[in-house]
N, C-alpha and C. Protein backbone atom coordinates (compact mmCIF):
# COMPACT_ATOMS: atom_id res chain seq x y z
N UNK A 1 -70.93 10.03 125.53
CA UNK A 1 -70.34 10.90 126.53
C UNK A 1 -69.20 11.67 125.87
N UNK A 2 -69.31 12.98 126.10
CA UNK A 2 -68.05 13.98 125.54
C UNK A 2 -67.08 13.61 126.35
N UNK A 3 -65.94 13.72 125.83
CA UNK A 3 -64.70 13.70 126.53
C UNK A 3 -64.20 15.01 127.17
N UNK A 4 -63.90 15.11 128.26
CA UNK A 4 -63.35 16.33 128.90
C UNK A 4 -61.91 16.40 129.70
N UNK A 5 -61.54 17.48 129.04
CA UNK A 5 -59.97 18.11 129.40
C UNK A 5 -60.06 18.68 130.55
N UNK A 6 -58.99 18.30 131.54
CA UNK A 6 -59.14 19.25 132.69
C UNK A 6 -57.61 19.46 132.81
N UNK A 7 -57.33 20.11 134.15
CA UNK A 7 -55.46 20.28 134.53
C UNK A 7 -55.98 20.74 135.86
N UNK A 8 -54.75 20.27 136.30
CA UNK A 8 -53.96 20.21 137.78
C UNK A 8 -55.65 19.84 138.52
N UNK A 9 -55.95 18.36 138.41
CA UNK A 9 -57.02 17.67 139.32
C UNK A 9 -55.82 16.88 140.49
N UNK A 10 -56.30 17.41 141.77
CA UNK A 10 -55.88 17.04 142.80
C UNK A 10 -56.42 15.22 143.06
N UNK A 11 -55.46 14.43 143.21
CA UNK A 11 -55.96 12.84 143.04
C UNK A 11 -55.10 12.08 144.52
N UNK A 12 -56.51 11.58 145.08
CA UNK A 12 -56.15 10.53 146.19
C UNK A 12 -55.52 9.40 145.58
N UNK A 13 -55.22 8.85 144.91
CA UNK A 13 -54.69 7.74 144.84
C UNK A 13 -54.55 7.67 142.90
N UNK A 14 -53.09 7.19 142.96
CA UNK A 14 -52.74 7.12 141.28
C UNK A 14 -52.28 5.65 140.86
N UNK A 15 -52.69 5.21 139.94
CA UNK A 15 -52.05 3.88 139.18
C UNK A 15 -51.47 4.48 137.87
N UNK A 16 -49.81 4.21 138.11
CA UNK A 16 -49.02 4.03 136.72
C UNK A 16 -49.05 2.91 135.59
N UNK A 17 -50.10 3.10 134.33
CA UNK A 17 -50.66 1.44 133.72
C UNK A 17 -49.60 2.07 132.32
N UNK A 18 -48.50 2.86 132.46
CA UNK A 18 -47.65 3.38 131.00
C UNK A 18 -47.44 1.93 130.56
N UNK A 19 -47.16 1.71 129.14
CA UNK A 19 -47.07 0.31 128.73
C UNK A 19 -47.37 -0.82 129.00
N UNK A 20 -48.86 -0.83 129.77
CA UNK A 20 -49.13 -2.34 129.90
C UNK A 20 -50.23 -2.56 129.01
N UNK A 21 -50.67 -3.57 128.58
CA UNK A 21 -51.10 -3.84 127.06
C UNK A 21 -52.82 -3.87 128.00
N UNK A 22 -53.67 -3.28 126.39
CA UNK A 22 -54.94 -3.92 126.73
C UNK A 22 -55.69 -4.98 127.22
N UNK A 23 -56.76 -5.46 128.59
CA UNK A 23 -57.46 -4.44 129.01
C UNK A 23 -56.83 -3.84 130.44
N UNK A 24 -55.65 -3.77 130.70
CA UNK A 24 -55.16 -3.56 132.05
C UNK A 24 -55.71 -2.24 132.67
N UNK A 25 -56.40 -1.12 131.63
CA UNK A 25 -56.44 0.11 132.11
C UNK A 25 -57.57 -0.12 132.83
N UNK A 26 -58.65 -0.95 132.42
CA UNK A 26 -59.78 -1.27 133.08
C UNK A 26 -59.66 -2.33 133.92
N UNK A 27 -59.20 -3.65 134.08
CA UNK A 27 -58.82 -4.53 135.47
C UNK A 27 -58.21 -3.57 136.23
N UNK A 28 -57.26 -2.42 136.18
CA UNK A 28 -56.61 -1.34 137.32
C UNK A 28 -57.72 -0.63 137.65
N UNK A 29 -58.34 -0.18 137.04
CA UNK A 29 -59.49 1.01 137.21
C UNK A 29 -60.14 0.10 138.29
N UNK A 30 -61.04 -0.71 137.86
CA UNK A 30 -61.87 -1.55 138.72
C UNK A 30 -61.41 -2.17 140.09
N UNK A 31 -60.18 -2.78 140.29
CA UNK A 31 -59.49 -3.15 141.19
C UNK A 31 -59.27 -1.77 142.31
N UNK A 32 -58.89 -0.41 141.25
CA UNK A 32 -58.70 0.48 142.65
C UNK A 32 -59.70 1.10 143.03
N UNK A 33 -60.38 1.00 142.31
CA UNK A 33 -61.72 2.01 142.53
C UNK A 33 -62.57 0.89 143.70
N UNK A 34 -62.57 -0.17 144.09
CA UNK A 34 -62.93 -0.61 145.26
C UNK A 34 -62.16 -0.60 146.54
N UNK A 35 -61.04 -0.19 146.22
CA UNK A 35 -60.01 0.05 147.32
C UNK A 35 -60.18 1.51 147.88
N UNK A 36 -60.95 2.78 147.16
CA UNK A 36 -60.64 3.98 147.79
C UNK A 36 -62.31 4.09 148.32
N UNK A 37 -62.06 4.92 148.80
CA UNK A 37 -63.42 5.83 149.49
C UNK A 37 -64.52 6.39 148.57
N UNK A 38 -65.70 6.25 148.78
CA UNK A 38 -66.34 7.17 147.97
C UNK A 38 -65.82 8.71 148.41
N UNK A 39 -66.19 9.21 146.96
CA UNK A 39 -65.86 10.69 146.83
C UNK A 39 -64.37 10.87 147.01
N UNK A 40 -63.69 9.82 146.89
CA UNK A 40 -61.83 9.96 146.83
C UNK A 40 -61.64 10.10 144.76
N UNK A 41 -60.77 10.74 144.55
CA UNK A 41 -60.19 11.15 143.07
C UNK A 41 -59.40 9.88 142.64
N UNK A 42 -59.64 9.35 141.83
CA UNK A 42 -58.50 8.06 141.63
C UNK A 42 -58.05 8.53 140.12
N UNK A 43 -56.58 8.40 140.03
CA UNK A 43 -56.17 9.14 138.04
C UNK A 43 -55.14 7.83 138.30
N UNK A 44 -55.45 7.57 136.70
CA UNK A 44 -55.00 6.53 136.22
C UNK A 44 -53.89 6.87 135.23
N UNK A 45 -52.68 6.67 134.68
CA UNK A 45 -51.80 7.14 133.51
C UNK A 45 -51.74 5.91 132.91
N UNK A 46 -51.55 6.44 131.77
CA UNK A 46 -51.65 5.30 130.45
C UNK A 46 -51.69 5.85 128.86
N UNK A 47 -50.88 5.30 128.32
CA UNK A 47 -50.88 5.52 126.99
C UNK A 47 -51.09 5.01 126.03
N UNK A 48 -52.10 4.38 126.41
CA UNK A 48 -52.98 3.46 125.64
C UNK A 48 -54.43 4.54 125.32
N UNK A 49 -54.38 4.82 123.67
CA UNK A 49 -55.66 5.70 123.45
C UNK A 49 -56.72 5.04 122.98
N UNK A 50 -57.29 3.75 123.32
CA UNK A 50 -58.16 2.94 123.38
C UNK A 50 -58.94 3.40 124.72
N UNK A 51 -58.23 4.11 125.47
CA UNK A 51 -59.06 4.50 127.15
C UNK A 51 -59.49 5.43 127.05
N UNK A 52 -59.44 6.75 125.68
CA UNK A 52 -60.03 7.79 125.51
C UNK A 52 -61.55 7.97 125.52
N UNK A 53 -61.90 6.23 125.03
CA UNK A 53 -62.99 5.71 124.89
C UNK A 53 -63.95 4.73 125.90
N UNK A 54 -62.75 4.15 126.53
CA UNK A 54 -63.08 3.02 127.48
C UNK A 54 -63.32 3.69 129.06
N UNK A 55 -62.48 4.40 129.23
CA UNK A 55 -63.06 4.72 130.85
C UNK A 55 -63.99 5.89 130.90
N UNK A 56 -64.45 6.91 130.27
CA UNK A 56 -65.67 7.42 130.54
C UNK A 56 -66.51 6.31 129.98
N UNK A 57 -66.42 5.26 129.54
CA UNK A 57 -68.15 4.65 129.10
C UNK A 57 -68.09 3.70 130.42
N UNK A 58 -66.82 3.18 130.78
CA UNK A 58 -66.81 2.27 132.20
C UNK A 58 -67.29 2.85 133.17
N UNK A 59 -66.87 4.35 133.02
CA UNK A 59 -67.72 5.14 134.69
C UNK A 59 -68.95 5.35 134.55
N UNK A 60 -69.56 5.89 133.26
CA UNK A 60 -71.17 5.61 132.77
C UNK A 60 -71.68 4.37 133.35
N UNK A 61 -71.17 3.68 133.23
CA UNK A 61 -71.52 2.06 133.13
C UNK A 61 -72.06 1.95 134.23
N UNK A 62 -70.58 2.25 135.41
CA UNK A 62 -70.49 1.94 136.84
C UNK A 62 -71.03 2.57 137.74
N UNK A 63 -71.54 4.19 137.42
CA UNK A 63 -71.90 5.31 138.11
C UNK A 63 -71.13 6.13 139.15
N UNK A 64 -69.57 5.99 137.91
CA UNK A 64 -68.57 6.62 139.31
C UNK A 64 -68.66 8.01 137.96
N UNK A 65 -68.17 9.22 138.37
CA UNK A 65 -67.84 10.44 138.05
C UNK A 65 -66.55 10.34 137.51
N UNK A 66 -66.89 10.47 135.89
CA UNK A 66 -65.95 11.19 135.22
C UNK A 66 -65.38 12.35 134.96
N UNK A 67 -64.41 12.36 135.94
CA UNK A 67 -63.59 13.94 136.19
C UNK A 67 -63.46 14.54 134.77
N UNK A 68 -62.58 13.97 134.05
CA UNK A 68 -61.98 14.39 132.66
C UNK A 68 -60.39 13.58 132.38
N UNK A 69 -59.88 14.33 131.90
CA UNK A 69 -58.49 13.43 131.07
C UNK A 69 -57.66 15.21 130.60
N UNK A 70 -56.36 14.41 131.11
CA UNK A 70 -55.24 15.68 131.10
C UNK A 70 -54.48 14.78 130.17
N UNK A 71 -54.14 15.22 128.90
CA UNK A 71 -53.77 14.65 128.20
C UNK A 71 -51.66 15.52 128.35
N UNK A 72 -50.94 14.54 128.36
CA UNK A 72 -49.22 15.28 128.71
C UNK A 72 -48.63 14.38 127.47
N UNK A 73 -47.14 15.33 127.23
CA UNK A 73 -46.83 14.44 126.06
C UNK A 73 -46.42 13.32 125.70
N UNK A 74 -46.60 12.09 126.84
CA UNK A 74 -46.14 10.81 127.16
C UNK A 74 -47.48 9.91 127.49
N UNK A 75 -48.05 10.50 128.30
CA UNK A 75 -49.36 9.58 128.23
C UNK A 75 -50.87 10.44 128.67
N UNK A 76 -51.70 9.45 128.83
CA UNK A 76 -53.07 10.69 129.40
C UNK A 76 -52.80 10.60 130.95
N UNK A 77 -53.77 11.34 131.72
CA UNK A 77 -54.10 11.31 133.36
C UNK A 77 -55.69 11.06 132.97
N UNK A 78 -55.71 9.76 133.52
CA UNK A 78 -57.12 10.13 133.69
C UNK A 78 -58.17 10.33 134.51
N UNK A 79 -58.98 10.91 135.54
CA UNK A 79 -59.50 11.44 136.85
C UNK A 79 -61.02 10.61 136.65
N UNK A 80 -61.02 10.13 137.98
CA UNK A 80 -62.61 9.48 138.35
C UNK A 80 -62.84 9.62 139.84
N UNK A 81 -63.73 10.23 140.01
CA UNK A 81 -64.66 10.03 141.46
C UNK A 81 -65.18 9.06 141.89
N UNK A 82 -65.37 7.96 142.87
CA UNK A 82 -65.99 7.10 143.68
C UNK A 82 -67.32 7.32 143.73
N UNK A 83 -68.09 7.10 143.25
CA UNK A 83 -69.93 7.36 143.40
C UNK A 83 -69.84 7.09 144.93
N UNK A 84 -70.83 7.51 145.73
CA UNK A 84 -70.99 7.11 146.87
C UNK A 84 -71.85 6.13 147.02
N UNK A 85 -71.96 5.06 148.30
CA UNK A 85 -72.86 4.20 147.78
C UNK A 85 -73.81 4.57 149.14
């Protein structure tokens, strides 16, 4: 899966994961992404660039929509859609 850049993605619901150590970006991802709605935006921040890799192959995985990744000079944003079920 290519990685994709986007800016200013409008997001229902955000988790701040700045400095928490590997795999927290993915136990957060997974944990909120059952908490929102399908078709709700969930962006995750983190500066951990191990997730450049890990959450588009987790949304592959899972069949939620990988928005893209806004990369700022402190950490990434990263955007996912709720598959509908």
């Amino acid at each position: 899966m290519s990685l994709k850049f986007v800016e200013n993605v409008k997001a229902d619901v955000t988790a701040d994961i700045v400095y928490m150590m590997c795999p927290m970006h993915l136990l957060k991802l997974q944990e909120l992404i059952e908490r929102i709605e399908p078709g709700q935006v969930l962006e995750i921040l983190t500066d951990y660039d191990g997730a450049l890799e890990d959450i588009p192959a987790w949304c592959q995985r899972h069949g939620h929509e990988f928005i893209g990744v806004e990369e700022t000079e402190d950490f990434y944003k990263f955007y996912i859609r709720k598959a509908g079920r």
